[in-house]
N, C-alpha and C. Protein backbone atom coordinates (compact mmCIF):
# COMPACT_ATOMS: atom_id res chain seq x y z
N UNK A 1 115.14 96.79 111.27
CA UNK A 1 113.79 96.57 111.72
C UNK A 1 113.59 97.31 113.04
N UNK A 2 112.27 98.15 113.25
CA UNK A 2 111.80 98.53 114.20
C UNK A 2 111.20 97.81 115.22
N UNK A 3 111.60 98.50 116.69
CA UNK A 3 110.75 97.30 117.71
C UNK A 3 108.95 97.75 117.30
N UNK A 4 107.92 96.52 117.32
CA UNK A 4 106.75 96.73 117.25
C UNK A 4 106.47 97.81 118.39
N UNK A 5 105.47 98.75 118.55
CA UNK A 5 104.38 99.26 119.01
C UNK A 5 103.99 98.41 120.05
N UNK A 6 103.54 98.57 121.29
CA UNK A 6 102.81 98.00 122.30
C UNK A 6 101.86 99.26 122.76
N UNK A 7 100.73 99.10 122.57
CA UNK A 7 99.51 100.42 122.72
C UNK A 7 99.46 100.23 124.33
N UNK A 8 99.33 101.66 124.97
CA UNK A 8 99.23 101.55 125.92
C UNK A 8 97.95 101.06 126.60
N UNK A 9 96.96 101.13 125.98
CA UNK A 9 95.28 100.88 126.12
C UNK A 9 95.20 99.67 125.44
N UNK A 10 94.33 97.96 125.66
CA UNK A 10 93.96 97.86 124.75
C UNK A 10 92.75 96.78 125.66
N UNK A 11 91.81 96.89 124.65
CA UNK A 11 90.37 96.28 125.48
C UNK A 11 91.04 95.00 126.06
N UNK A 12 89.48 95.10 126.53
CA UNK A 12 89.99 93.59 127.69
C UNK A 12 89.61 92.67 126.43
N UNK A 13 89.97 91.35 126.84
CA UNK A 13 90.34 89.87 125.79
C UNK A 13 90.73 90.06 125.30
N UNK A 14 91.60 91.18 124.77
CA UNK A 14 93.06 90.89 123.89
C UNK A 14 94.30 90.69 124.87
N UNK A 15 95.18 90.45 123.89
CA UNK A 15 96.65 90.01 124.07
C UNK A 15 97.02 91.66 124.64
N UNK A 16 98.13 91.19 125.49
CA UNK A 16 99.04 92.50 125.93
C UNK A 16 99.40 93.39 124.70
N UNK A 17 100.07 92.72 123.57
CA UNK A 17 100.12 93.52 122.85
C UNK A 17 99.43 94.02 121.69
N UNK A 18 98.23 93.80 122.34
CA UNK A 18 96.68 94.36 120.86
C UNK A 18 96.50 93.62 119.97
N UNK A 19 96.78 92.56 119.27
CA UNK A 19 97.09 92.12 118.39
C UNK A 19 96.18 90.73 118.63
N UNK A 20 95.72 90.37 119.08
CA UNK A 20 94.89 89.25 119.02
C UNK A 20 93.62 88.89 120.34
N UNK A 21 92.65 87.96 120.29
CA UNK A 21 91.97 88.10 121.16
C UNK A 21 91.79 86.76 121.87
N UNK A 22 92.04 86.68 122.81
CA UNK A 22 92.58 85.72 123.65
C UNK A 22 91.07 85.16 124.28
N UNK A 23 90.97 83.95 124.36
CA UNK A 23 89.57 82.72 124.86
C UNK A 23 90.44 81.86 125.87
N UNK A 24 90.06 82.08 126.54
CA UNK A 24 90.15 81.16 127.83
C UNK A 24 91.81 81.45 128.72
N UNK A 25 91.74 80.65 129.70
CA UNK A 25 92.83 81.49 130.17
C UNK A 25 94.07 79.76 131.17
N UNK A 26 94.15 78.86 129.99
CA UNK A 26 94.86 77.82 130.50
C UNK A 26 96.12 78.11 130.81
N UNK A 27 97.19 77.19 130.41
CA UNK A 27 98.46 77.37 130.62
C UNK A 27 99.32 77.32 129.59
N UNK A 28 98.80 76.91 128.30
CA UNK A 28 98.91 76.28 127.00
C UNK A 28 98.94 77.51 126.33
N UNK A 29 100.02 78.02 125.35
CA UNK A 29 98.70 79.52 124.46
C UNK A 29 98.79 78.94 122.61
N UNK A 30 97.71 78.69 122.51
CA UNK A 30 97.75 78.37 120.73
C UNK A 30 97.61 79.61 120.02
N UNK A 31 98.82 79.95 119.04
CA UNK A 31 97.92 81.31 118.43
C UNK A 31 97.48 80.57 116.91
N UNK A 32 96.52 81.34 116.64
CA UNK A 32 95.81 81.25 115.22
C UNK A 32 95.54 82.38 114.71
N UNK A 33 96.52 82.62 113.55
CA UNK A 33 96.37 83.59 112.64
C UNK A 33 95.69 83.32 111.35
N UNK A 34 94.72 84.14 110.92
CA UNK A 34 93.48 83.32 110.26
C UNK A 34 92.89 84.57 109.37
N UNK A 35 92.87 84.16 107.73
CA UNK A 35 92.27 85.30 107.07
C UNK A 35 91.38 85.29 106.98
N UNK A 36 90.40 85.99 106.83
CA UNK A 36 89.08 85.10 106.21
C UNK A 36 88.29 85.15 105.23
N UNK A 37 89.56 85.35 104.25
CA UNK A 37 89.57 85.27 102.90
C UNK A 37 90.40 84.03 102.46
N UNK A 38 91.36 83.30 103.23
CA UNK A 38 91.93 82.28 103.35
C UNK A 38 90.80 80.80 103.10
N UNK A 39 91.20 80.10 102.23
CA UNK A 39 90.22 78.91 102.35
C UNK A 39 90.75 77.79 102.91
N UNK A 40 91.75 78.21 103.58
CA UNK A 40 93.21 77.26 104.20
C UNK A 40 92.47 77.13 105.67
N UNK A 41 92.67 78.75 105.71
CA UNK A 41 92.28 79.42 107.27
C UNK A 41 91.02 78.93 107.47
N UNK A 42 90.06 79.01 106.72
CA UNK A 42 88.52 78.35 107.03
C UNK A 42 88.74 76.75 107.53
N UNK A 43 88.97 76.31 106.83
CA UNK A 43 89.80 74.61 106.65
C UNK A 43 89.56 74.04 107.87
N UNK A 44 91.07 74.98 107.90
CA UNK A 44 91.62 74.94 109.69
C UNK A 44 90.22 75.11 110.83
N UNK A 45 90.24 76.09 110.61
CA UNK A 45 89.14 76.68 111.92
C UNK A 45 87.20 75.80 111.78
N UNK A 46 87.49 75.61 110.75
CA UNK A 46 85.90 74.62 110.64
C UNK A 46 85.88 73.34 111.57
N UNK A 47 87.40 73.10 110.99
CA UNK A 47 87.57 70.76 111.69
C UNK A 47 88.31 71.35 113.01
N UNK A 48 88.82 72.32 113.43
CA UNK A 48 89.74 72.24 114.85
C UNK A 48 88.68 73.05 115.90
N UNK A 49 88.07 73.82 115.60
CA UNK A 49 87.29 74.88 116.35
C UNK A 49 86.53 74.48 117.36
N UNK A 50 85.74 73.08 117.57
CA UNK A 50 85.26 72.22 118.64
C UNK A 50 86.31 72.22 119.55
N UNK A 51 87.15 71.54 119.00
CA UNK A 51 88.41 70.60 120.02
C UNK A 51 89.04 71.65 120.77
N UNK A 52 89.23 73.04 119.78
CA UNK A 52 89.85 74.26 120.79
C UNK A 52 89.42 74.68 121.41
N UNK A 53 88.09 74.92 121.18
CA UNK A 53 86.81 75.79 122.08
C UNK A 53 86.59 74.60 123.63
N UNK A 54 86.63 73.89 123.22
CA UNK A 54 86.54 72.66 124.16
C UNK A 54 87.97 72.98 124.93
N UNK A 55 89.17 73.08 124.63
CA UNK A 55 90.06 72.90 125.45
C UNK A 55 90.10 73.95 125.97
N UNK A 56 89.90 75.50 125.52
CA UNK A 56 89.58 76.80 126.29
C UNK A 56 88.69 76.37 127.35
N UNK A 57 87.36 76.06 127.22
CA UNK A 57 86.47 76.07 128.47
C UNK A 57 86.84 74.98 129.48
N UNK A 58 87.61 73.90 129.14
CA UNK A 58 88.22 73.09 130.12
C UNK A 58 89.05 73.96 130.95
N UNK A 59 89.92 75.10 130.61
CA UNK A 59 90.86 75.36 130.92
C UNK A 59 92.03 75.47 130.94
N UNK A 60 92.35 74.70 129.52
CA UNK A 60 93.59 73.50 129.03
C UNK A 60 94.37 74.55 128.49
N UNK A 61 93.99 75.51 127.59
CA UNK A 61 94.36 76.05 126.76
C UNK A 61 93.89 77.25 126.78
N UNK A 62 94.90 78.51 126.37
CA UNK A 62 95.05 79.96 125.88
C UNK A 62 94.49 80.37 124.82
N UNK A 63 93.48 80.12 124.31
CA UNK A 63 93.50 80.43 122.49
C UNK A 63 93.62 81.69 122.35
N UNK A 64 94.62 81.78 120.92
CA UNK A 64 94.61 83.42 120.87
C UNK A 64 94.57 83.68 119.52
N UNK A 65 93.39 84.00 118.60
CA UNK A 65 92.80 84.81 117.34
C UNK A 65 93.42 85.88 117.11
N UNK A 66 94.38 85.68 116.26
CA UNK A 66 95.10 87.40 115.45
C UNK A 66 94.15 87.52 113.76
N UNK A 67 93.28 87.41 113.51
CA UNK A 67 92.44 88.13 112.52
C UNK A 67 93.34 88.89 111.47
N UNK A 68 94.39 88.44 110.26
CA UNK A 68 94.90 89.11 109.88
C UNK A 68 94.37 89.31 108.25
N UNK A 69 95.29 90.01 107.27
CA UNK A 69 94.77 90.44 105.73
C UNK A 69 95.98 90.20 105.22
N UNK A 70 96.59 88.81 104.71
CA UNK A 70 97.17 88.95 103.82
C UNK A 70 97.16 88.62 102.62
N UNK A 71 95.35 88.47 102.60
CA UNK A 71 95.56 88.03 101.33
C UNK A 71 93.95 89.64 100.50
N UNK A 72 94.43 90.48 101.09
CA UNK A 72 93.84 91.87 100.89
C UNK A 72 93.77 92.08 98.73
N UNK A 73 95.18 91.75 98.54
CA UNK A 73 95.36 91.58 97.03
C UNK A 73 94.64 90.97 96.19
N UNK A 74 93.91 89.54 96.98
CA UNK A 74 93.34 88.75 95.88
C UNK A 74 91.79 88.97 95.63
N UNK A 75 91.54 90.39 96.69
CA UNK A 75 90.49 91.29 96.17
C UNK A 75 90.34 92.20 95.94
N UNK A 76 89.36 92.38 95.54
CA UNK A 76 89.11 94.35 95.06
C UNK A 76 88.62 95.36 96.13
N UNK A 77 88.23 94.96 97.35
CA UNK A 77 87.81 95.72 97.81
C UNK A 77 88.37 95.27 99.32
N UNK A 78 89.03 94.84 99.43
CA UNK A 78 89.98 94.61 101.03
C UNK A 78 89.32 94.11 101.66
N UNK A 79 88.94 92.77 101.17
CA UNK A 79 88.19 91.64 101.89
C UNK A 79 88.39 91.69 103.29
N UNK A 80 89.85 90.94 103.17
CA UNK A 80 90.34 90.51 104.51
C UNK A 80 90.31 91.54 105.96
N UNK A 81 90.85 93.06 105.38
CA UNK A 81 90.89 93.57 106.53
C UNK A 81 89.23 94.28 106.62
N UNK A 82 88.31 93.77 106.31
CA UNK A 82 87.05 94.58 106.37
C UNK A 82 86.68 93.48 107.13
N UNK A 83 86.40 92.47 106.72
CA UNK A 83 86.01 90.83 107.56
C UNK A 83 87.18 90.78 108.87
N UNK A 84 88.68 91.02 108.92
CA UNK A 84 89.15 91.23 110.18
C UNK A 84 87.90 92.06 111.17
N UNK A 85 88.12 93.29 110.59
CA UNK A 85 87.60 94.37 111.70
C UNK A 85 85.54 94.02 111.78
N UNK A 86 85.41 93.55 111.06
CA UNK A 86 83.73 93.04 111.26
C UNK A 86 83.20 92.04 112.22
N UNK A 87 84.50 90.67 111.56
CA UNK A 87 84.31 89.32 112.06
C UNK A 87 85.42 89.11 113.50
N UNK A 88 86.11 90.18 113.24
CA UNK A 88 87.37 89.41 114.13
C UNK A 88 86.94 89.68 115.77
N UNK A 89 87.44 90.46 116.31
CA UNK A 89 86.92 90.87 117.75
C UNK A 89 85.58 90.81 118.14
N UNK A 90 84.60 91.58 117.19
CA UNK A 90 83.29 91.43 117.67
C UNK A 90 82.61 89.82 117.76
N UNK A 91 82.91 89.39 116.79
CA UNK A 91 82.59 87.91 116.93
C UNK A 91 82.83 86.83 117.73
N UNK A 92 84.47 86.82 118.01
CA UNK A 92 85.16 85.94 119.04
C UNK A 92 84.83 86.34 119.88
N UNK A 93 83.82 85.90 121.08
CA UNK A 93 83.92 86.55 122.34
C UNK A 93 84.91 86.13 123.64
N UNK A 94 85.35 86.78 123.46
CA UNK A 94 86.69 86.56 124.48
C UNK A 94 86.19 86.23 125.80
N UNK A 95 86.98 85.01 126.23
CA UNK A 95 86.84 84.78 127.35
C UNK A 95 85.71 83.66 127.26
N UNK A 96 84.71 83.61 126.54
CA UNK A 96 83.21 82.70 126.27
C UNK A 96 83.93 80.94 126.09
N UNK A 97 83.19 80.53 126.64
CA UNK A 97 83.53 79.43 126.65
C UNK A 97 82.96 78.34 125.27
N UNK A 98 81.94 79.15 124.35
CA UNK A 98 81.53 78.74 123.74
C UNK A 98 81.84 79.48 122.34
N UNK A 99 82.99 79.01 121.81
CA UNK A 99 83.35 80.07 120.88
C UNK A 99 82.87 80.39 119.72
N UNK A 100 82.27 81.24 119.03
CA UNK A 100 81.83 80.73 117.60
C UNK A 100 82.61 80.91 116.69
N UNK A 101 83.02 79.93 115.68
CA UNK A 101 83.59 80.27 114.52
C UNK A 101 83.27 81.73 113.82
N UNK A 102 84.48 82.11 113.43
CA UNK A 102 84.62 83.69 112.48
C UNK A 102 83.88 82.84 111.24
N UNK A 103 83.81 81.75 110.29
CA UNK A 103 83.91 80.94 109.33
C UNK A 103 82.22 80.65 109.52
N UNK A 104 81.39 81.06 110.42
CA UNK A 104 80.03 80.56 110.48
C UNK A 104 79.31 81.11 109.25
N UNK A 105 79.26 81.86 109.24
CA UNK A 105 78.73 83.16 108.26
C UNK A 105 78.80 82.62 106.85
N UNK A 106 77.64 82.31 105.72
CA UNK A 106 78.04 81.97 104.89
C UNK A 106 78.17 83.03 103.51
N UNK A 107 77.86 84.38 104.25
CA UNK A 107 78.29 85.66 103.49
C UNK A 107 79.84 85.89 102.66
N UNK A 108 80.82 84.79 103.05
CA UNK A 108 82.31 84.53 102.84
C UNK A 108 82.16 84.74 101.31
N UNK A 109 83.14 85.62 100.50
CA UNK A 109 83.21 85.67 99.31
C UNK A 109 83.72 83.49 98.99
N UNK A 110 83.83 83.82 97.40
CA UNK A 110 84.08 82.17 97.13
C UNK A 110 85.10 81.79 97.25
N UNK A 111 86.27 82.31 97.28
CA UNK A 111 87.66 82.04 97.50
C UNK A 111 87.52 81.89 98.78
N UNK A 112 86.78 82.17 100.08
CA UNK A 112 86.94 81.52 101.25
C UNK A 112 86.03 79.75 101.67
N UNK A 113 85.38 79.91 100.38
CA UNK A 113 84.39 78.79 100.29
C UNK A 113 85.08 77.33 100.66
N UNK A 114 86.30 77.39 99.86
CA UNK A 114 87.11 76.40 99.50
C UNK A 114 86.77 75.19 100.69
């Protein structure tokens, strides 16, 4: 195995190493890796997304959104990493204390419906 890549550039509210986008800046860091083609990942992020967004703007907590595609296969047209790069960064606004769910949108194919 190769060591990962660390980009020398990468916008502000992400992680040092590019890879996710970081809300609030506690002492705590939660990561959430989240498809959003996943109806697991919706699940998750529908019932927890108050309580985290809440503990980011307290201060409590690091949240950190990695937007990933692994479930790219269980469509035809690369759900996941098209909704990553649509929903993922532009949406989370980093640093906002008021976060909005990636999962708001009810454009979600049905396998994210779940």
């Amino acid at each position: 195995m190769t060591d990962p890549i660390t980009p020398s550039r990468v916008p502000a509210g992400a992680t040092p190493e590019g890879d996710g986008v970081v809300i609030g800046d506690g002492p705590v860091r939660i990561d959430a890796f989240i498809d959003f083609l996943c109806p697991f990942c919706r699940r998750f992020e529908l019932s927890s997304a108050p309580v985290l967004a809440g503990l980011a703007a307290d201060g409590l907590v690091n949240l950190v959104y990695h937007p990933m595609n692994f479930l790219d296969e269980a469509s035809t047209t690369k759900y996941s990493t098209r909704a990553a790069q649509h929903r993922g960064a532009p949406r989370i606004r980093a640093g906002s204390s008021t976060t909005r769910t990636p999962y708001s949108s009810a454009s979600h194919p049905r396998a994210a419906q779940g």
